[in-house]
PDB file of N, CA and C in Angstrom:
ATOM      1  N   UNK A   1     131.253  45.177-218.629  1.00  0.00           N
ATOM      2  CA  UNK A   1     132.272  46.183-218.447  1.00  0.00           C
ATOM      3  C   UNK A   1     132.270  46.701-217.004  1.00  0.00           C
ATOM      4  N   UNK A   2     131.556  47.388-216.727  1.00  0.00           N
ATOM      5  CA  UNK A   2     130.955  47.650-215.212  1.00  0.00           C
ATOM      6  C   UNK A   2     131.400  46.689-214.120  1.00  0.00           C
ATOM      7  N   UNK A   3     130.863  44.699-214.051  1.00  0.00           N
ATOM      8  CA  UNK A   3     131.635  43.941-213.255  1.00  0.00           C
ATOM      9  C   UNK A   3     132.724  44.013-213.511  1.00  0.00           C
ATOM     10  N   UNK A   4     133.683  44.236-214.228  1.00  0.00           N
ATOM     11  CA  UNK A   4     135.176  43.888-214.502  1.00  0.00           C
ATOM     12  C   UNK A   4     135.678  45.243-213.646  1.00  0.00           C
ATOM     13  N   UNK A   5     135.354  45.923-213.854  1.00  0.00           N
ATOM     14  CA  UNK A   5     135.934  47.902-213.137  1.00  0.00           C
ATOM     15  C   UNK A   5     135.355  47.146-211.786  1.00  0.00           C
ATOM     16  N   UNK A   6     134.488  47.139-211.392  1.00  0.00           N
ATOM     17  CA  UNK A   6     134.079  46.634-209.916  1.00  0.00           C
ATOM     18  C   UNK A   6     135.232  45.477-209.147  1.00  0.00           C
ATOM     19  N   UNK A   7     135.408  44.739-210.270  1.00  0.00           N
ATOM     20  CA  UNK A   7     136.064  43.527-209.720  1.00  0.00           C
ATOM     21  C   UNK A   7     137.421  43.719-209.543  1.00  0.00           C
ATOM     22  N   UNK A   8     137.792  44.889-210.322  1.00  0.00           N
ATOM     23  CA  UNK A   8     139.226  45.913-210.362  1.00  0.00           C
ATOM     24  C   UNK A   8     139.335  46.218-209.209  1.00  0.00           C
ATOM     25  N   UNK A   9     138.616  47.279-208.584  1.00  0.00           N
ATOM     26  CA  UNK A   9     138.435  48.156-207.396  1.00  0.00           C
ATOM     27  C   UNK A   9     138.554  47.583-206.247  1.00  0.00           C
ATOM     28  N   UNK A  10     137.785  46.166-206.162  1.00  0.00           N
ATOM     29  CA  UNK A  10     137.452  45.800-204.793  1.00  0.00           C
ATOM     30  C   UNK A  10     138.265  45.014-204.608  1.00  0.00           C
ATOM     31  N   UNK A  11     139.591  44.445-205.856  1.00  0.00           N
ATOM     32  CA  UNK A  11     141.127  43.983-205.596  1.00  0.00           C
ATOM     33  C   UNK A  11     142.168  44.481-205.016  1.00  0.00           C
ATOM     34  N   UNK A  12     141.761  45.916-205.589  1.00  0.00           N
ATOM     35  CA  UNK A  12     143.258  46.454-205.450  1.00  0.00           C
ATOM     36  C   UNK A  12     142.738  47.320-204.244  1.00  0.00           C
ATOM     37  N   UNK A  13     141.481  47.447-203.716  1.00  0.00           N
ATOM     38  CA  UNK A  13     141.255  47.628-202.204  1.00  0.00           C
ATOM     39  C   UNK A  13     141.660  46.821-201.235  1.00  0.00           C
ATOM     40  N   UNK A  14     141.196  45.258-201.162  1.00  0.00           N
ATOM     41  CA  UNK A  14     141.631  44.131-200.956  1.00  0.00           C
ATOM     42  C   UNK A  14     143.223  44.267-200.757  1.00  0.00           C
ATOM     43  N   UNK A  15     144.311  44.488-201.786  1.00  0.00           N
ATOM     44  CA  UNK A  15     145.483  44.497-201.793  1.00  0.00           C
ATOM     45  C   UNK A  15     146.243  45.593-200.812  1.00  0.00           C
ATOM     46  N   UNK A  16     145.357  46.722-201.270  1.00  0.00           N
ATOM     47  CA  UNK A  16     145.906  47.579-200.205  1.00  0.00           C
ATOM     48  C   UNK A  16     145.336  47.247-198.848  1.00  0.00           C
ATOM     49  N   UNK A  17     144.516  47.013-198.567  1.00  0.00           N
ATOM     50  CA  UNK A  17     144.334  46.436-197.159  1.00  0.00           C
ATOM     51  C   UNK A  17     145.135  45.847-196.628  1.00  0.00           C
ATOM     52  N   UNK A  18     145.824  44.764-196.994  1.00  0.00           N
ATOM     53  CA  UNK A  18     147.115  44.138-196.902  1.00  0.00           C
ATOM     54  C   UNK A  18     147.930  44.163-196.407  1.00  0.00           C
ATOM     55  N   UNK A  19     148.358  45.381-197.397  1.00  0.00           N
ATOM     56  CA  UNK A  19     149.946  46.034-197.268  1.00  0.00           C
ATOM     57  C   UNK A  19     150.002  46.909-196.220  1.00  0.00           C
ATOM     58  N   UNK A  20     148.572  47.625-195.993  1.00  0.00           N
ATOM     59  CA  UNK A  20     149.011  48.951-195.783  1.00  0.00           C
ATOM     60  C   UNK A  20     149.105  48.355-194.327  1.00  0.00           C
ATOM     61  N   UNK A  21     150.254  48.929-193.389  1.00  0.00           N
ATOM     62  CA  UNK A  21     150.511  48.290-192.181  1.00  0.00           C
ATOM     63  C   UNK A  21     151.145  50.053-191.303  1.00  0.00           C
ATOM     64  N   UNK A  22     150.934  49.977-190.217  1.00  0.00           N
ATOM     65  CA  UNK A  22     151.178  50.487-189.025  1.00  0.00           C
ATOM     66  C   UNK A  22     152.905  50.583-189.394  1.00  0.00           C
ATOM     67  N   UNK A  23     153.461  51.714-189.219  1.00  0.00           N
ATOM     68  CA  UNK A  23     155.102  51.673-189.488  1.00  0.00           C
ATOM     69  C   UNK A  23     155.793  51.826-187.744  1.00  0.00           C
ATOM     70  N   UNK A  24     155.224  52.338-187.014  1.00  0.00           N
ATOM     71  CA  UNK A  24     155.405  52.452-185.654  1.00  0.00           C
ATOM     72  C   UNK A  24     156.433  53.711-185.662  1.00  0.00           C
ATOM     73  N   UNK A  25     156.417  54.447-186.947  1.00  0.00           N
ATOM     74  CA  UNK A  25     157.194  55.963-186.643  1.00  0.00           C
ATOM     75  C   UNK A  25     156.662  57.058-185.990  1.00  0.00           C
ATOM     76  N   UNK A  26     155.914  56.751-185.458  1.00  0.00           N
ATOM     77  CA  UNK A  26     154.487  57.627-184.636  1.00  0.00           C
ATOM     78  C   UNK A  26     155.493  58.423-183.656  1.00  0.00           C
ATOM     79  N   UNK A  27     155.031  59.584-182.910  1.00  0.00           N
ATOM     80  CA  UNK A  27     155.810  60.272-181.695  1.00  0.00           C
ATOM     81  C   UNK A  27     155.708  58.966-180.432  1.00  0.00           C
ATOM     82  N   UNK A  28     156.860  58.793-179.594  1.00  0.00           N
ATOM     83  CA  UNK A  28     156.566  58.369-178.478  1.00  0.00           C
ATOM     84  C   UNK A  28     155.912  58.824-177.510  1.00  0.00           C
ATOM     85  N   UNK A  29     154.883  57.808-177.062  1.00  0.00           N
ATOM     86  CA  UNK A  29     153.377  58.003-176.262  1.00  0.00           C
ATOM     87  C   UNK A  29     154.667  59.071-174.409  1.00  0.00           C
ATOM     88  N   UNK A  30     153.605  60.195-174.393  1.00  0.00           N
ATOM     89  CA  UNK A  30     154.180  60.443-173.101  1.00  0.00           C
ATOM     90  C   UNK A  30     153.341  59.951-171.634  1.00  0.00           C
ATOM     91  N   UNK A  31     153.783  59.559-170.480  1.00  0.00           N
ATOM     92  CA  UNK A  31     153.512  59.304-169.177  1.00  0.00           C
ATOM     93  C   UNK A  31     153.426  59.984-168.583  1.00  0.00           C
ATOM     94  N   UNK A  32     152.625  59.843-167.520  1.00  0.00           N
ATOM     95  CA  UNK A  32     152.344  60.589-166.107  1.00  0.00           C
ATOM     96  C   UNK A  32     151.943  60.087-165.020  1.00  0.00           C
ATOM     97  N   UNK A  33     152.709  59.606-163.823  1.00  0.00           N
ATOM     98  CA  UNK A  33     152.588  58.859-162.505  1.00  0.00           C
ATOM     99  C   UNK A  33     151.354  59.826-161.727  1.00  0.00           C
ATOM    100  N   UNK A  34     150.569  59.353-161.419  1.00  0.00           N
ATOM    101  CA  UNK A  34     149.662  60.199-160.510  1.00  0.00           C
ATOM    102  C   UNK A  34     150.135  60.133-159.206  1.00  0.00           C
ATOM    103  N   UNK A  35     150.721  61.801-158.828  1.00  0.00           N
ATOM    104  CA  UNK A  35     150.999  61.564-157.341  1.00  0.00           C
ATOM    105  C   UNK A  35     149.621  61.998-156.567  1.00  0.00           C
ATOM    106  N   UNK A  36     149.619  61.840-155.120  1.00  0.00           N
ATOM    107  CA  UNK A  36     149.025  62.001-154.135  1.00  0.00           C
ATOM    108  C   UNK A  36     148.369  63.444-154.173  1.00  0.00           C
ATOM    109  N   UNK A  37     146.989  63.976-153.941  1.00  0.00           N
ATOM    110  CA  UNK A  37     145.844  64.621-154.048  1.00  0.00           C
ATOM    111  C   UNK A  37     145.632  64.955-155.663  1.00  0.00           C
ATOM    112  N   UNK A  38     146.892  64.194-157.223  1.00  0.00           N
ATOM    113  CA  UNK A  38     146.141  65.037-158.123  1.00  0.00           C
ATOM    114  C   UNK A  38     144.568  64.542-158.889  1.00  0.00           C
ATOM    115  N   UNK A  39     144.116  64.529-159.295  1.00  0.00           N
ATOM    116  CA  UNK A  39     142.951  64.703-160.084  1.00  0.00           C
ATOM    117  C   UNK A  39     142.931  64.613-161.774  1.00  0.00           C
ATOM    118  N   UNK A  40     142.012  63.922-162.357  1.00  0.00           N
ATOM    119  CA  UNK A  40     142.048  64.594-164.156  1.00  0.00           C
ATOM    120  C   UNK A  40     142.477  65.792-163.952  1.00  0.00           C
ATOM    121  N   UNK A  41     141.177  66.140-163.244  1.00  0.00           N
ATOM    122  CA  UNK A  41     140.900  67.698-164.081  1.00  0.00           C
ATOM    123  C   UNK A  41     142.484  68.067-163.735  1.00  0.00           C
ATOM    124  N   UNK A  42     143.518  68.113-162.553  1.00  0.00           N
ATOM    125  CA  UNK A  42     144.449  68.877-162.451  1.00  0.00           C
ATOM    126  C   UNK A  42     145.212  68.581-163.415  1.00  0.00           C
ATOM    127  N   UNK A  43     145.248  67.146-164.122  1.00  0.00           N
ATOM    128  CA  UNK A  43     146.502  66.630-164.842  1.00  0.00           C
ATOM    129  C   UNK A  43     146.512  67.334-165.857  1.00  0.00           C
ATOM    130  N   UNK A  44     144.679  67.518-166.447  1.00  0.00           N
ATOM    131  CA  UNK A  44     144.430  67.703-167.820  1.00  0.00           C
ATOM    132  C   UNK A  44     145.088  69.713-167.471  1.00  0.00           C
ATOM    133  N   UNK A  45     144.504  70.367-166.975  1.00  0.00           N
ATOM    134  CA  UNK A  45     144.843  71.860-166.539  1.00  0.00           C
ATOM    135  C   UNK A  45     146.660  72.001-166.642  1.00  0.00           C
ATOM    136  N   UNK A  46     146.928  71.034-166.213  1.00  0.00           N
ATOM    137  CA  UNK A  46     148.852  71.275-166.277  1.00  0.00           C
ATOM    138  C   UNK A  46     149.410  70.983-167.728  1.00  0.00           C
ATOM    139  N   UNK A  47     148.795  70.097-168.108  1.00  0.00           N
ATOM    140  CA  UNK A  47     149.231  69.598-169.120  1.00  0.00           C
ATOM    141  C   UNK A  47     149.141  69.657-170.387  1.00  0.00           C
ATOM    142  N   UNK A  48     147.850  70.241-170.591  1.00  0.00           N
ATOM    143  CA  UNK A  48     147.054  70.752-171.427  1.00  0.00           C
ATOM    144  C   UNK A  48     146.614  72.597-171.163  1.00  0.00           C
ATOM    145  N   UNK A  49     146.932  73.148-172.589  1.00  0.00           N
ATOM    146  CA  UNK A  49     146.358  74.774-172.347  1.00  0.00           C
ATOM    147  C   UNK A  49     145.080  74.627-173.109  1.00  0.00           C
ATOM    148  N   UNK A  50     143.963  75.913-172.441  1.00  0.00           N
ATOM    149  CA  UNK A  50     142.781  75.776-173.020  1.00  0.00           C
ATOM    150  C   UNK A  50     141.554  75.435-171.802  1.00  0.00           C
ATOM    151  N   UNK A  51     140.938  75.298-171.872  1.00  0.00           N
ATOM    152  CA  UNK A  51     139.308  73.873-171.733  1.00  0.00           C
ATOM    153  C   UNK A  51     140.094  72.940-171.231  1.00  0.00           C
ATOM    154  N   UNK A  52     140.166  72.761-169.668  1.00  0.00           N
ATOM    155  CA  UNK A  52     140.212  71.141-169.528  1.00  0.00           C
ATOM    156  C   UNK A  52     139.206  70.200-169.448  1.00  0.00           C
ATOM    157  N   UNK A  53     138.232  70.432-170.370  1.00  0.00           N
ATOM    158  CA  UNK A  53     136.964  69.831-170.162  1.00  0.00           C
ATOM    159  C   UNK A  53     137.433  68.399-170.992  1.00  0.00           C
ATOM    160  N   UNK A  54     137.693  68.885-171.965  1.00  0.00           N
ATOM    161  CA  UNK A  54     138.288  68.094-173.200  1.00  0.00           C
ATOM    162  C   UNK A  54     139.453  67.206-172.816  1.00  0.00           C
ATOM    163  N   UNK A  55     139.984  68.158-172.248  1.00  0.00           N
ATOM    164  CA  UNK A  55     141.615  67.276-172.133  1.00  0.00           C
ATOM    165  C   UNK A  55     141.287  66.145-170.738  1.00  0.00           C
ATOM    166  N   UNK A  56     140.051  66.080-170.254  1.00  0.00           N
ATOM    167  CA  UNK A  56     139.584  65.397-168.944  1.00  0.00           C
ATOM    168  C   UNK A  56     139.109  64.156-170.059  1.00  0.00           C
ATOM    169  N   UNK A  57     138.680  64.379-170.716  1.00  0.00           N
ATOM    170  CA  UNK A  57     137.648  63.560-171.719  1.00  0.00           C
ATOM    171  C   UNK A  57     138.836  62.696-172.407  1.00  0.00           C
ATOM    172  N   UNK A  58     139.996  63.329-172.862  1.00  0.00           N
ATOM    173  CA  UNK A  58     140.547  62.421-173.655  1.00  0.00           C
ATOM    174  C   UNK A  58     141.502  61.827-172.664  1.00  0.00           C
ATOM    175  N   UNK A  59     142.068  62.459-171.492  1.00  0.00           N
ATOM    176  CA  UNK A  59     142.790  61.374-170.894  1.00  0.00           C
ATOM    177  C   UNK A  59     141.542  59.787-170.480  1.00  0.00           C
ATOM    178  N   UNK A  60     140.770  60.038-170.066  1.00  0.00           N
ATOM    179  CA  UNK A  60     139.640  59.184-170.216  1.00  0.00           C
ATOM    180  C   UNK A  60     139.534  57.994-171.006  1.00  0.00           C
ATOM    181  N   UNK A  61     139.345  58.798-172.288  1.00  0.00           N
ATOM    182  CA  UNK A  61     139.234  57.487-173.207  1.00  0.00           C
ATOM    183  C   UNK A  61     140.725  56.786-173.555  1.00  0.00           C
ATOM    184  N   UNK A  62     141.639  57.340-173.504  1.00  0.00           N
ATOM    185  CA  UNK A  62     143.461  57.185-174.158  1.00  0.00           C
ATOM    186  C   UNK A  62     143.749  55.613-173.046  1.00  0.00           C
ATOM    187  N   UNK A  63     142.861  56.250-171.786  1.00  0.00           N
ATOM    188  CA  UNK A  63     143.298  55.554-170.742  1.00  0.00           C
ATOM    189  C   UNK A  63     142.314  54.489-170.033  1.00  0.00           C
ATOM    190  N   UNK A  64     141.369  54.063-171.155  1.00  0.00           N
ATOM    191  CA  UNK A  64     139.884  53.411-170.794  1.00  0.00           C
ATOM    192  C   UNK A  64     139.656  53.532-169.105  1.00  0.00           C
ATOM    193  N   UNK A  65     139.463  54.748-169.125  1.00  0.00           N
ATOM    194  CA  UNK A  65     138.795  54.585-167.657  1.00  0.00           C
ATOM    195  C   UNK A  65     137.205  55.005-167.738  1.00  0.00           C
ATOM    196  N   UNK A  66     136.584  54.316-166.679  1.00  0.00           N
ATOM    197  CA  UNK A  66     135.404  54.039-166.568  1.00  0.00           C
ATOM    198  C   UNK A  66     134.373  55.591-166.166  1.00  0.00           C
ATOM    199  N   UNK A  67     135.228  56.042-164.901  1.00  0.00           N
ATOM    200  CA  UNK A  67     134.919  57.322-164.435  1.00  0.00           C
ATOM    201  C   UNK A  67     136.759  58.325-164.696  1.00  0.00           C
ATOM    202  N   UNK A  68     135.903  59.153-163.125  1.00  0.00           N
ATOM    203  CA  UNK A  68     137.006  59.931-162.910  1.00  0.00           C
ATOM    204  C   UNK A  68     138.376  59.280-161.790  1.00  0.00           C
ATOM    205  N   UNK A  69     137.913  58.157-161.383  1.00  0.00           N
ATOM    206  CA  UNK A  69     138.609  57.948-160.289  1.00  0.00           C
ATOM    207  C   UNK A  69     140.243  57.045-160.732  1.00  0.00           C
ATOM    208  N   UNK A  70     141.295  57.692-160.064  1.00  0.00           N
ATOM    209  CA  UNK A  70     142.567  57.510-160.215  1.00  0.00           C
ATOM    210  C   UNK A  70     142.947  57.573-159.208  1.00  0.00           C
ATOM    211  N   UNK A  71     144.514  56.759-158.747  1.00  0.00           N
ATOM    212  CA  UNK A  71     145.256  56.293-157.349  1.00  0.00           C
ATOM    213  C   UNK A  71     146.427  56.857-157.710  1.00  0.00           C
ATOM    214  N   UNK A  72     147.106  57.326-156.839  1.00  0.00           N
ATOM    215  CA  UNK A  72     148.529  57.478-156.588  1.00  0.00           C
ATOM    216  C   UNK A  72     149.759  56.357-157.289  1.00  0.00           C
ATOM    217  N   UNK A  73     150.138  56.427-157.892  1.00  0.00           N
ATOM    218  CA  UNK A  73     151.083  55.509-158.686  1.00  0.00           C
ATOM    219  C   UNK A  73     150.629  55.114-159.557  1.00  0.00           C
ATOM    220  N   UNK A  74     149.394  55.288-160.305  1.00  0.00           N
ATOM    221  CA  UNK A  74     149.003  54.947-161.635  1.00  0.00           C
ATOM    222  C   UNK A  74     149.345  55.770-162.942  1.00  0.00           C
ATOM    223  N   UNK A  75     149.955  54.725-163.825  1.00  0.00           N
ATOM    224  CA  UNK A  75     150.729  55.778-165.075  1.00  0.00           C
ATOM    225  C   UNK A  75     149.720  55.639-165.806  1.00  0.00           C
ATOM    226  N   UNK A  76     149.228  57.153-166.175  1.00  0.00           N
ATOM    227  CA  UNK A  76     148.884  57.583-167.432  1.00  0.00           C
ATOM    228  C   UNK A  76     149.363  57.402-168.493  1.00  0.00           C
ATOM    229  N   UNK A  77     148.535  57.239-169.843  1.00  0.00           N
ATOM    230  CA  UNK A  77     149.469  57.649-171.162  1.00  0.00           C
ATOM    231  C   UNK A  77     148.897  58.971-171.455  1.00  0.00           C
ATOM    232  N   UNK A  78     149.447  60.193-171.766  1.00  0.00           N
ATOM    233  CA  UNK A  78     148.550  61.259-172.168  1.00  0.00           C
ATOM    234  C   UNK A  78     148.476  61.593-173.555  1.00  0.00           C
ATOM    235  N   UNK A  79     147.223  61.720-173.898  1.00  0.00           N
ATOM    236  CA  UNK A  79     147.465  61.906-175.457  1.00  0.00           C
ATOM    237  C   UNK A  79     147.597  63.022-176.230  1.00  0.00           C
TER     238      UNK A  79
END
């Protein structure tokens, strides 16, 4: 009884795994061109209210960068 409920579960997990798919109705991702002297920290401070400690951290990861360092004409995605 027990294998059969097991063998239930780990189907219709299986099945939904499947199906369940990405619909792409998500908000559209916003941009940001880095002009000349800005910085995380400034992007995250404008853009973000609060702690830009955080908002330094997640442009970071959104944007696999390694450190802090960014160039003039590089688009951000901000998350």
């Amino acid at each position: 009884m027990f294998g059969r409920i097991a063998i239930v579960v780990v189907f219709a997990f299986v099945l939904w795994a499947v199906l369940v798919r990405d619909t792409g109705a998500g908000p559209n991702p916003r941009y940001h061109v880095v002009r000349s002297g800005e910085t995380l920290w400034t992007i995250a401070a404008s853009s973000y209210g609060g702690d830009p400690r955080e908002a330094v951290w997640r442009l970071q990861r959104r944007n696999h960068l390694e450190g802090a360092t960014i160039v003039p004409g590089q688009r951000l995605v901000l998350p």
